[in-house]
Protein backbone atom coordinates (compact mmCIF):
# COMPACT_ATOMS: atom_id res chain seq x y z
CA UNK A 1 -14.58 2.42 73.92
CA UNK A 2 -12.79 2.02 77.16
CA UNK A 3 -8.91 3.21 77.51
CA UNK A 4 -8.13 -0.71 77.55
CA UNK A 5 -9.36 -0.54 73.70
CA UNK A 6 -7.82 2.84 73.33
CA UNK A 7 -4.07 1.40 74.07
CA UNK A 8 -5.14 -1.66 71.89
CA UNK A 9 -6.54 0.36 68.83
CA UNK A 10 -5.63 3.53 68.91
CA UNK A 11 -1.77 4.23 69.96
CA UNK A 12 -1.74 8.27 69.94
CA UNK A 13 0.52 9.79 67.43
CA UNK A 14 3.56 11.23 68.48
CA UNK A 15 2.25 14.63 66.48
CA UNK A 16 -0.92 14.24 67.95
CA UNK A 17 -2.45 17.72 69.20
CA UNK A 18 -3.00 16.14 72.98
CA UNK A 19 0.49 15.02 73.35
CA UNK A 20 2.19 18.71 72.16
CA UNK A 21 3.43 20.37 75.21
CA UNK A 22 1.17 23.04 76.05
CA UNK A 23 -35.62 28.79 81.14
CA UNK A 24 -34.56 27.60 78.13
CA UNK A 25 -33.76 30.80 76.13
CA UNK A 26 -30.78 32.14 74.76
CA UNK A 27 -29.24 35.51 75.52
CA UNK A 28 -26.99 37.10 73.68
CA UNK A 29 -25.39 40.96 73.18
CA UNK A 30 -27.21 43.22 71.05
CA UNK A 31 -24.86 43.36 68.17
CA UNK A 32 -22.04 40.77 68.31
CA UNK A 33 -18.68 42.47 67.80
CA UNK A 34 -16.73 42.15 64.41
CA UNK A 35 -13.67 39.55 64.54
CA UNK A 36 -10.81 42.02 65.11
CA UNK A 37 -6.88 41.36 64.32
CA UNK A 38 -4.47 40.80 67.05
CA UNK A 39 -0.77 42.68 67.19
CA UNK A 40 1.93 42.19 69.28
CA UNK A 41 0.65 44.87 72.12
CA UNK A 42 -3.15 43.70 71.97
CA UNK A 43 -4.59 40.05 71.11
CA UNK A 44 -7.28 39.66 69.00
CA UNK A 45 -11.01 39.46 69.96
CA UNK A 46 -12.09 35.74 71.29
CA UNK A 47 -15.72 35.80 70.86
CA UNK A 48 -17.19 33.71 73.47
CA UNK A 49 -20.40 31.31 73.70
CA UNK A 50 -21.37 29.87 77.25
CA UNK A 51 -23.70 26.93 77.71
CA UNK A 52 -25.02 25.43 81.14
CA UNK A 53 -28.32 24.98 82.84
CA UNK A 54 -26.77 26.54 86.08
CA UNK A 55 -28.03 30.43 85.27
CA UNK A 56 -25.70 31.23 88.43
CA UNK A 57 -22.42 29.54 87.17
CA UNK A 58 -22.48 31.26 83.75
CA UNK A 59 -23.15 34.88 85.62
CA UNK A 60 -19.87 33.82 87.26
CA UNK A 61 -17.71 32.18 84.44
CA UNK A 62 -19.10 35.50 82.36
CA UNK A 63 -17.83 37.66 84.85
CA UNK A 64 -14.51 35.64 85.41
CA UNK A 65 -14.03 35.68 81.25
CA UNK A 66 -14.69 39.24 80.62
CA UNK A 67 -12.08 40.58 82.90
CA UNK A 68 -9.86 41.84 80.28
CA UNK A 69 -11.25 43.47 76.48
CA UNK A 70 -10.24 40.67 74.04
CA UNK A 71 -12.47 38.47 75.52
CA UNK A 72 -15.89 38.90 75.37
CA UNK A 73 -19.03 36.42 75.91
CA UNK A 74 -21.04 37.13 72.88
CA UNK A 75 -24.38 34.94 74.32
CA UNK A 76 -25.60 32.33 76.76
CA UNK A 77 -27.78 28.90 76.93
CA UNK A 78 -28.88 26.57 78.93
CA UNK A 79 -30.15 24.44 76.45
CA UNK A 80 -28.51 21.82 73.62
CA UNK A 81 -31.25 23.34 70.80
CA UNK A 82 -30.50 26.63 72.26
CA UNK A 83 -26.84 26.42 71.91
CA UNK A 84 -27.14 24.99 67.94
CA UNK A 85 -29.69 27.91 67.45
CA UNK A 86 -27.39 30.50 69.47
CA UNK A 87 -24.12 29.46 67.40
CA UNK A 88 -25.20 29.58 63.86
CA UNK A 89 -26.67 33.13 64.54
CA UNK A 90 -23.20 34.55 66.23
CA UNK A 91 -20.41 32.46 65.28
CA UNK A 92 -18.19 32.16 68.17
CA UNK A 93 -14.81 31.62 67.97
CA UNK A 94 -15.17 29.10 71.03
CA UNK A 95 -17.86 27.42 72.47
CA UNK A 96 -17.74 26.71 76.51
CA UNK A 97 -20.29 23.32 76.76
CA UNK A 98 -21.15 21.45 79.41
CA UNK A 99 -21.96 17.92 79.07
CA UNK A 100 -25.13 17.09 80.96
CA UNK A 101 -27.69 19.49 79.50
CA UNK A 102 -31.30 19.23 80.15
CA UNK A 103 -32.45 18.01 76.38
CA UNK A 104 -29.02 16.79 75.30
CA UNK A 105 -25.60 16.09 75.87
CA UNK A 106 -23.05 17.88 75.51
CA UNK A 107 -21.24 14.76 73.17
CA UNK A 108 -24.06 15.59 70.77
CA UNK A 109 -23.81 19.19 70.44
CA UNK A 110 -20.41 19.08 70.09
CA UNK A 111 -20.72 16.68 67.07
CA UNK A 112 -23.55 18.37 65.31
CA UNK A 113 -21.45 22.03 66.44
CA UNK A 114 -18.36 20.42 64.64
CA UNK A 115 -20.45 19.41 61.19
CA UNK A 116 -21.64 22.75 61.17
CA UNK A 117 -19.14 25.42 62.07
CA UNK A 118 -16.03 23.22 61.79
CA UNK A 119 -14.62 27.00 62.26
CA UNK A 120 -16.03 26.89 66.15
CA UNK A 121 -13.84 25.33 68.40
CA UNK A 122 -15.27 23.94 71.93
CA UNK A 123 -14.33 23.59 75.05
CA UNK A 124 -16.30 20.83 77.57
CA UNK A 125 -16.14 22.42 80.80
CA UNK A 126 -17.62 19.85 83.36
CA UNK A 127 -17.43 17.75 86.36
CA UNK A 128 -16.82 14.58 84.82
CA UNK A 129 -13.29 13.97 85.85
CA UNK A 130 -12.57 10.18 83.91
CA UNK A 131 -10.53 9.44 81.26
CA UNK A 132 -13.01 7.44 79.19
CA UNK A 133 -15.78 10.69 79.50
CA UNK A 134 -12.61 12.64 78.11
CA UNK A 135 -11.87 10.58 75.20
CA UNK A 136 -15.32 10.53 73.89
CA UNK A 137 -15.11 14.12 74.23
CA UNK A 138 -12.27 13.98 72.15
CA UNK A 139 -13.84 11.65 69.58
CA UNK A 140 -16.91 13.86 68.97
CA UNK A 141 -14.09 17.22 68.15
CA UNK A 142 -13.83 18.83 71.30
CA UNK A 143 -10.44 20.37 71.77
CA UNK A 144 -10.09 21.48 75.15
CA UNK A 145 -11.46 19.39 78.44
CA UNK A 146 -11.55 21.02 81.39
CA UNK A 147 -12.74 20.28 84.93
CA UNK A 148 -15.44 22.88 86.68
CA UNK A 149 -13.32 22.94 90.11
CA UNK A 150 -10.36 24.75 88.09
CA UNK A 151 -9.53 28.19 88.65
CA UNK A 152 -10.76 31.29 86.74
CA UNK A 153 -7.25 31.55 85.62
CA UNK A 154 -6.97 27.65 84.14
CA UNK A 155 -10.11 28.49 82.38
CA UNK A 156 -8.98 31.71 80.79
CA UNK A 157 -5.81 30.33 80.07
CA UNK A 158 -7.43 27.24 78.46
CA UNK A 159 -9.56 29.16 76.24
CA UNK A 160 -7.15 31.22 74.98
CA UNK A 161 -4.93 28.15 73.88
CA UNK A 162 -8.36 26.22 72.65
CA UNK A 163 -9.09 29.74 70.58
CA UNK A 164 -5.38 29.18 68.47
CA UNK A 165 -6.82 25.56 67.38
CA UNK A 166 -4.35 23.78 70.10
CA UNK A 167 -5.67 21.06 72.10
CA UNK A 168 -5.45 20.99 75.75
CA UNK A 169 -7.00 18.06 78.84
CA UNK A 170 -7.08 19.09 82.08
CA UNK A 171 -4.06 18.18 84.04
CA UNK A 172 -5.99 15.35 86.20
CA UNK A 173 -7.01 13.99 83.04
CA UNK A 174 -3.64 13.81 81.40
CA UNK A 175 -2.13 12.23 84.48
CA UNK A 176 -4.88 9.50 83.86
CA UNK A 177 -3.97 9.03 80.35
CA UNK A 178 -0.39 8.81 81.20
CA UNK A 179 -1.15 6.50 83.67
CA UNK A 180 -3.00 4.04 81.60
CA UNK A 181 -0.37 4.10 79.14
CA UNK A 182 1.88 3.18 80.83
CA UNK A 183 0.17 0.61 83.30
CA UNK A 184 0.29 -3.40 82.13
CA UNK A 185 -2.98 -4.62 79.90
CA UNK A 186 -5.94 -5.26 81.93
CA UNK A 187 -8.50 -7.76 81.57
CA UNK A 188 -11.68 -6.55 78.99
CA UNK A 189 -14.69 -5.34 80.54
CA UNK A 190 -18.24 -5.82 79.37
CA UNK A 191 -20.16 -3.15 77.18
CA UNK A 192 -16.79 -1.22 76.36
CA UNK A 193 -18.52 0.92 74.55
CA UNK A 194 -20.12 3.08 78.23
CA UNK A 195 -17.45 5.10 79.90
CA UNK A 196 -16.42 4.93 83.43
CA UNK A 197 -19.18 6.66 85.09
CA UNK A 198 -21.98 5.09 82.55
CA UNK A 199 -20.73 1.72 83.60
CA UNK A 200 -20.97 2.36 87.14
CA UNK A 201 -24.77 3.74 86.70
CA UNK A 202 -25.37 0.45 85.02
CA UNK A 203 -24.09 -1.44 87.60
CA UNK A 204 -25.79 0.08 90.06
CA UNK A 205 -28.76 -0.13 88.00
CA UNK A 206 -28.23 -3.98 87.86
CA UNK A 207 -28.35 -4.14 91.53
CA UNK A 208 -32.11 -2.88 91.62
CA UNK A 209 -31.46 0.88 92.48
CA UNK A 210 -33.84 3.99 91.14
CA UNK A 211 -32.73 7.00 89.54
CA UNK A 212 -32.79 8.62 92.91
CA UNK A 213 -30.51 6.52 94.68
CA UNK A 214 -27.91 6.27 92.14
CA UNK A 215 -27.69 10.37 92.34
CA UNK A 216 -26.70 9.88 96.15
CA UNK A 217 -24.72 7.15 95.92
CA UNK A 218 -22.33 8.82 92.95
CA UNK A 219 -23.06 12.46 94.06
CA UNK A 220 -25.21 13.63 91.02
CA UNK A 221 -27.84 15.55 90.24
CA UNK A 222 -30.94 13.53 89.50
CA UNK A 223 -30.93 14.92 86.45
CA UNK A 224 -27.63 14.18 85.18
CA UNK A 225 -28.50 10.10 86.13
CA UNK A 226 -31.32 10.62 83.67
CA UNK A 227 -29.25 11.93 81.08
CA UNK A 228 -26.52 8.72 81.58
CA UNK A 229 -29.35 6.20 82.10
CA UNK A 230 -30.63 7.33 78.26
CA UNK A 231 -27.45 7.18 76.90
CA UNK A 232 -27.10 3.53 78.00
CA UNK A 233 -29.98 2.37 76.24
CA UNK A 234 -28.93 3.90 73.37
CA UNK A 235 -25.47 2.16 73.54
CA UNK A 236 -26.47 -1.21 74.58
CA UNK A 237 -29.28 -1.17 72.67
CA UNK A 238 -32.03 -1.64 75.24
CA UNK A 239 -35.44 0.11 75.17
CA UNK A 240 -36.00 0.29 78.52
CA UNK A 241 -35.09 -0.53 81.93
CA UNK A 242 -35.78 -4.03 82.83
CA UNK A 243 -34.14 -5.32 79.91
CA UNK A 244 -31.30 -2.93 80.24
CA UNK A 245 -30.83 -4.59 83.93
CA UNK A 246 -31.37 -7.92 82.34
CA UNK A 247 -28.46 -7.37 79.62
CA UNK A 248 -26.34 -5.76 82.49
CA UNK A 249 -27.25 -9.38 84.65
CA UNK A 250 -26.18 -11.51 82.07
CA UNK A 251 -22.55 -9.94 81.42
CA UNK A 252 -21.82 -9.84 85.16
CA UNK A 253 -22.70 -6.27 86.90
CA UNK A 254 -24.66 -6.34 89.70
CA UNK A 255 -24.99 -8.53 92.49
């Protein structure tokens, strides 16, 4: 659903929580503290699960989180499977998830994370920085979005305010929203389903490129292109490439 159908369909709330002012193994600590009550003087224990396939960024986002005691990073993965397995067995208050993972995205662990420890709150922490990525963020229960560029203390910040239950976009984000909003309707686009950056794969797609050159041309990792170029098929129902660029053909995209 593009933000065009948004405005159409869905007209936020005014009590809406977004609109309130504001390899593959798993690691985790050898006993996972007990939740402890907060006072006044000293906050209560955020228990903290980080998943990426960067081993380097979590060392640094751990280091960055666990700079004061009521925050600690109970585990790590850099897997989807390994981040279901990881959070059933420690129960995090808050789950830091990226959304391109190697076996998964981070839409779909978020979902199945949400069915099954509706207690666990997450918080997408990625480079996708579109409104339309956002909202189906949104749509599959994450509560806090926030963009990989921002600074350790945005992220600590966020995670405390995603730990109370209160939901919170990143600030470029927001301004999109806002912008939208407020902007006149715009003509429909095809497949409204794919969000801004899965459309523009597509399109490129349509015009004959390969995996490879679609990663230079948007700057992304040929990996992450995979992980879009799946989730296409699977929301235009296509089964593989050439009819995917065939479907994309027919409504327009490509030259």
């Amino acid at each position: 659903m593009t933000v065009t159908e948004m405005r159409r369909t869905h007209t936020p709330r005014a009590d809406h929580p977004l609109l309130r002012p504001a390899p593959t193994a798993v690691t985790t600590t050898a006993e996972p503290p007990k939740q402890a009550a907060g006072t006044a003087t000293s906050p209560r224990l955020v228990r903290i699960l980080l998943v990426d396939d960067h081993p380097m960024y979590l060392e640094g986002l751990r280091a960055a989180i666990e700079t004061e005691s009521w925050r600690v990073v109970v585990g790590s993965a850099h897997t989807g499977r390994d981040a279901v397995v990881a959070a059933r067995t420690l129960r995090p208050d808050v789950v830091v998830l990226d959304i391109n993972l190697p076996d998964a995205s981070g839409f779909d662990i978020a979902r199945r994370l949400g069915h099954e420890l509706p207690a666990t709150k997450v918080l997408m922490l990625t480079m996708e920085e579109d409104i339309d990525t956002a909202l189906e963020c949104v749509r599959a229960g994450v509560l806090g979005y926030l963009l990989k560029g921002s600074s350790s203390r945005e992220i600590i910040n966020t995670l405390e305010i995603v730990s109370q239950g209160h939901a919170v976009l990143a600030p470029q984000i927001s301004q999109q929203l806002l912008d939208h909003m407020s902007s006149p309707a715009v003509k429909e686009v095809p497949f409204p389903d794919l969000t801004c950056r899965e459309r523009a794969v597509l399109e490129l797609m349509a015009d004959g490129r390969r995996n490879a050159a679609i990663a230079v041309e948007l700057g992304l990792s040929l990996k992450t292109v995979r992980n879009y170029v799946s989730r296409i098929f699977v929301k235009i129902q296509v089964a593989d490439r050439a009819e995917a660029v065939v479907v994309a053909r027919r409504a327009g995209l490509g030259k």
